[in-house]
C-alpha atoms as a PDB file:
ATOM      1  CA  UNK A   1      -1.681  -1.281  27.337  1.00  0.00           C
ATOM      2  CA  UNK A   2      -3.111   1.852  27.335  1.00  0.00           C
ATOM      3  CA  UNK A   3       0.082   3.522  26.173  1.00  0.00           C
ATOM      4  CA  UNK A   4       0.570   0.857  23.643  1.00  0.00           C
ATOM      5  CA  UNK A   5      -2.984   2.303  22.392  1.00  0.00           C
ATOM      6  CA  UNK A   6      -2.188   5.360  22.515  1.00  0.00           C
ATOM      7  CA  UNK A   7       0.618   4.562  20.383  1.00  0.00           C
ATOM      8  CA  UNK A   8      -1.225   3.022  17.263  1.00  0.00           C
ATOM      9  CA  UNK A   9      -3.787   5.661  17.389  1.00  0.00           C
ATOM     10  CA  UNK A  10      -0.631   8.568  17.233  1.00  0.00           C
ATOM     11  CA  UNK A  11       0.903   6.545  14.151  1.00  0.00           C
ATOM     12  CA  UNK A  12      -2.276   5.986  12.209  1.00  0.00           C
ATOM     13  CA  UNK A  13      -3.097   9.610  12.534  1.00  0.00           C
ATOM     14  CA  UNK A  14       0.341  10.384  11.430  1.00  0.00           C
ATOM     15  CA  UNK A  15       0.180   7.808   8.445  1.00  0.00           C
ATOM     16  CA  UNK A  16      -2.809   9.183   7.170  1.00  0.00           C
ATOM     17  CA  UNK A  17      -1.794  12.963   7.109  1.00  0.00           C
ATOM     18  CA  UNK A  18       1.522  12.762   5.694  1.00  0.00           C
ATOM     19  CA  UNK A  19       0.957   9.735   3.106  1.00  0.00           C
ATOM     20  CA  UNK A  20      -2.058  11.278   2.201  1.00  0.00           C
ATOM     21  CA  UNK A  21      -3.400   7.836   3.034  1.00  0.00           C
ATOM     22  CA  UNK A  22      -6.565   6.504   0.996  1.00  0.00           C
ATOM     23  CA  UNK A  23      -8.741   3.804   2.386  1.00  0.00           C
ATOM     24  CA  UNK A  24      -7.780   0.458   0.836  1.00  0.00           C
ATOM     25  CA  UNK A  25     -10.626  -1.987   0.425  1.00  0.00           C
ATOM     26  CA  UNK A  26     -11.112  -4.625  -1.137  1.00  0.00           C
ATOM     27  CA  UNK A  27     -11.402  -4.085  -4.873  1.00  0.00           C
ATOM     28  CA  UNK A  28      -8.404  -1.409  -4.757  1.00  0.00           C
ATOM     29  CA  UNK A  29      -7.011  -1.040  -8.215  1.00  0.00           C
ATOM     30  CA  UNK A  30      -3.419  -0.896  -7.364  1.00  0.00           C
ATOM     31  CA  UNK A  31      -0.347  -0.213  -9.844  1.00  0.00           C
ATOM     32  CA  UNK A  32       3.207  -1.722  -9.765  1.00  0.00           C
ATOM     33  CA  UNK A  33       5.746   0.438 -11.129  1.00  0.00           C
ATOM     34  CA  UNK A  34       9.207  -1.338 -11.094  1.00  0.00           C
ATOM     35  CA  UNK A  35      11.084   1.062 -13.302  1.00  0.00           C
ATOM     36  CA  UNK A  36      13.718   0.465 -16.278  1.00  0.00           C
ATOM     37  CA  UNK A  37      10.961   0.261 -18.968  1.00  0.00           C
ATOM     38  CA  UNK A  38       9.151  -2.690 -17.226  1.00  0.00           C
ATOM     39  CA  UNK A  39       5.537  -2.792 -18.247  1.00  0.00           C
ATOM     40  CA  UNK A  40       3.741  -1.476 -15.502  1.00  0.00           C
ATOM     41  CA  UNK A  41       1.626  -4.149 -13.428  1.00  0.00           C
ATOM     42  CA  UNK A  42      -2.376  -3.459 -12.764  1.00  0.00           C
ATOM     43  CA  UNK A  43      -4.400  -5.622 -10.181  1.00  0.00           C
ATOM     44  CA  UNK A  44      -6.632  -5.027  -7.427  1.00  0.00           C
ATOM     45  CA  UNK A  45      -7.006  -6.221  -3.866  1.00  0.00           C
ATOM     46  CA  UNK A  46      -8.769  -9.517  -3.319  1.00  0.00           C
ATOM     47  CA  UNK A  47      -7.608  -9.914   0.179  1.00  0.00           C
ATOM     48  CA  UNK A  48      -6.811  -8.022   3.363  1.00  0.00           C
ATOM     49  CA  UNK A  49      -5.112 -10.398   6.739  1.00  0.00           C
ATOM     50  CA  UNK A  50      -4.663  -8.361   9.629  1.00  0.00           C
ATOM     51  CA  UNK A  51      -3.428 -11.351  11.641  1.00  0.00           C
ATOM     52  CA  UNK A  52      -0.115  -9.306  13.735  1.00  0.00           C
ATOM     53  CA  UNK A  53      -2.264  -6.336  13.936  1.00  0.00           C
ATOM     54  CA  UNK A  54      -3.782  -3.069  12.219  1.00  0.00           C
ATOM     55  CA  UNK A  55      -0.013  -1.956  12.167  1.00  0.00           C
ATOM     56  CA  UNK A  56       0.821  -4.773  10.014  1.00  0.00           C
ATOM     57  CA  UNK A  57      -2.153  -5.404   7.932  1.00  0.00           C
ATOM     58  CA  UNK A  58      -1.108  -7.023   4.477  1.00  0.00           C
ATOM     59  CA  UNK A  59      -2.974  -7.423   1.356  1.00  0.00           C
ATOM     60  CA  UNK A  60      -3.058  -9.875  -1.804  1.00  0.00           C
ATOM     61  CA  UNK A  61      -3.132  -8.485  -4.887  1.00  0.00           C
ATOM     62  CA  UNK A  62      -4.160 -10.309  -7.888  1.00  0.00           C
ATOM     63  CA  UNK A  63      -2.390  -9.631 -10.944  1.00  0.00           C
ATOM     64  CA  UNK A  64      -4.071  -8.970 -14.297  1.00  0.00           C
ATOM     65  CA  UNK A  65      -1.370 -12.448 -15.417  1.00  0.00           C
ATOM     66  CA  UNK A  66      -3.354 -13.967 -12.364  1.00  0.00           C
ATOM     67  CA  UNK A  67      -0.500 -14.015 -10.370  1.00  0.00           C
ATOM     68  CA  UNK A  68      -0.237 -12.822  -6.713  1.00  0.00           C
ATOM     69  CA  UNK A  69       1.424 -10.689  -4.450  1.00  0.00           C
ATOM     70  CA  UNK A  70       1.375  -9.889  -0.434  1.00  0.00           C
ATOM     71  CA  UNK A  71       2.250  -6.902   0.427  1.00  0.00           C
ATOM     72  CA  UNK A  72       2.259  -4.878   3.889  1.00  0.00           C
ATOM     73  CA  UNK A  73      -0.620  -1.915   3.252  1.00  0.00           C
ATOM     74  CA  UNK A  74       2.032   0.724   4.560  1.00  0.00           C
ATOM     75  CA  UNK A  75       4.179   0.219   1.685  1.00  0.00           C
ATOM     76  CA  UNK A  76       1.653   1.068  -0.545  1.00  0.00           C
ATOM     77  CA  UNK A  77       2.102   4.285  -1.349  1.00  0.00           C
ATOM     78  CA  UNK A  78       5.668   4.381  -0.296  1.00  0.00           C
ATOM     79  CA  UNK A  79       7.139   8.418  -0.817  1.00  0.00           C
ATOM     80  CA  UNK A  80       9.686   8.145  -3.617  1.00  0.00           C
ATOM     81  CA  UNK A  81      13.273   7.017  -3.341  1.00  0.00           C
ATOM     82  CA  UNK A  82      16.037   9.836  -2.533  1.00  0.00           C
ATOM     83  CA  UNK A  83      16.686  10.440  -6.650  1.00  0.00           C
ATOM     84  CA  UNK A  84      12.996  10.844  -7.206  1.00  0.00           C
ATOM     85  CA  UNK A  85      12.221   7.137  -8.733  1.00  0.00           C
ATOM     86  CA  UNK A  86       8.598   6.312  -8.312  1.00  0.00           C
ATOM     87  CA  UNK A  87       9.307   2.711  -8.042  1.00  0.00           C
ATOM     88  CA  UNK A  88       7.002   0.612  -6.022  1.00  0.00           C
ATOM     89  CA  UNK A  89       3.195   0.062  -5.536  1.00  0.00           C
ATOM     90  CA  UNK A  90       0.315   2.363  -5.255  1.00  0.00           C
ATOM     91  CA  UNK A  91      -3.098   2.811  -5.611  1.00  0.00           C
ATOM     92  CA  UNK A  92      -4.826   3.636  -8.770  1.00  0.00           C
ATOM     93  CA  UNK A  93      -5.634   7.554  -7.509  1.00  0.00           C
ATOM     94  CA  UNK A  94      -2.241   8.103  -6.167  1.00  0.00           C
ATOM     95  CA  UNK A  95      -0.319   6.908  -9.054  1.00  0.00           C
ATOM     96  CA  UNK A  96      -2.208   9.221 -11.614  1.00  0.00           C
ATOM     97  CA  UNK A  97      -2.490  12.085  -9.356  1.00  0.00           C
END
């Protein structure tokens, strides 16, 4: 158990310096970008489940078309793919930056 610990605390450190991590909360604008001239997508996080664990927290984001997504919080701001493609979803900040 202790190791298991351990574990998650050695990830989560790791996470947060090399995704440059920001805090999602509820209320997180977040931006899906899905590439070949595809409007992008704005919503915002209404809802954070972290029933399997802090490792697999997932949250819902509502859609400005009032549709919904659930998505695992580490693949929110995903690095980019091998040729450079900023597909996928990120927050507000990390998008613009």
């Amino acid at each position: 158990f202790i190791v298991a610990k351990w574990k998650l605390v050695w990830y989560t450190m790791y996470m947060m310096r090399n995704k440059k991590e920001v805090i999602m909360k509820l209320g997180t604008k977040i931006i899906g970008d899905f590439g070949a001239m595809i409007p992008l997508w704005e919503g915002e996080i209404v809802t954070i489940d972290s029933t399997y664990g802090s490792a697999l927290e997932e949250a819902k984001i509502k859609w400005d078309d009032n549709s919904h997504t659930w998505l695992l919080l580490s693949d929110i701001n995903s690095p980019s793919t091998a040729n450079g493609s900023s597909i996928g979803y990120y927050t507000e900040e990390a998008y613009y930056e």
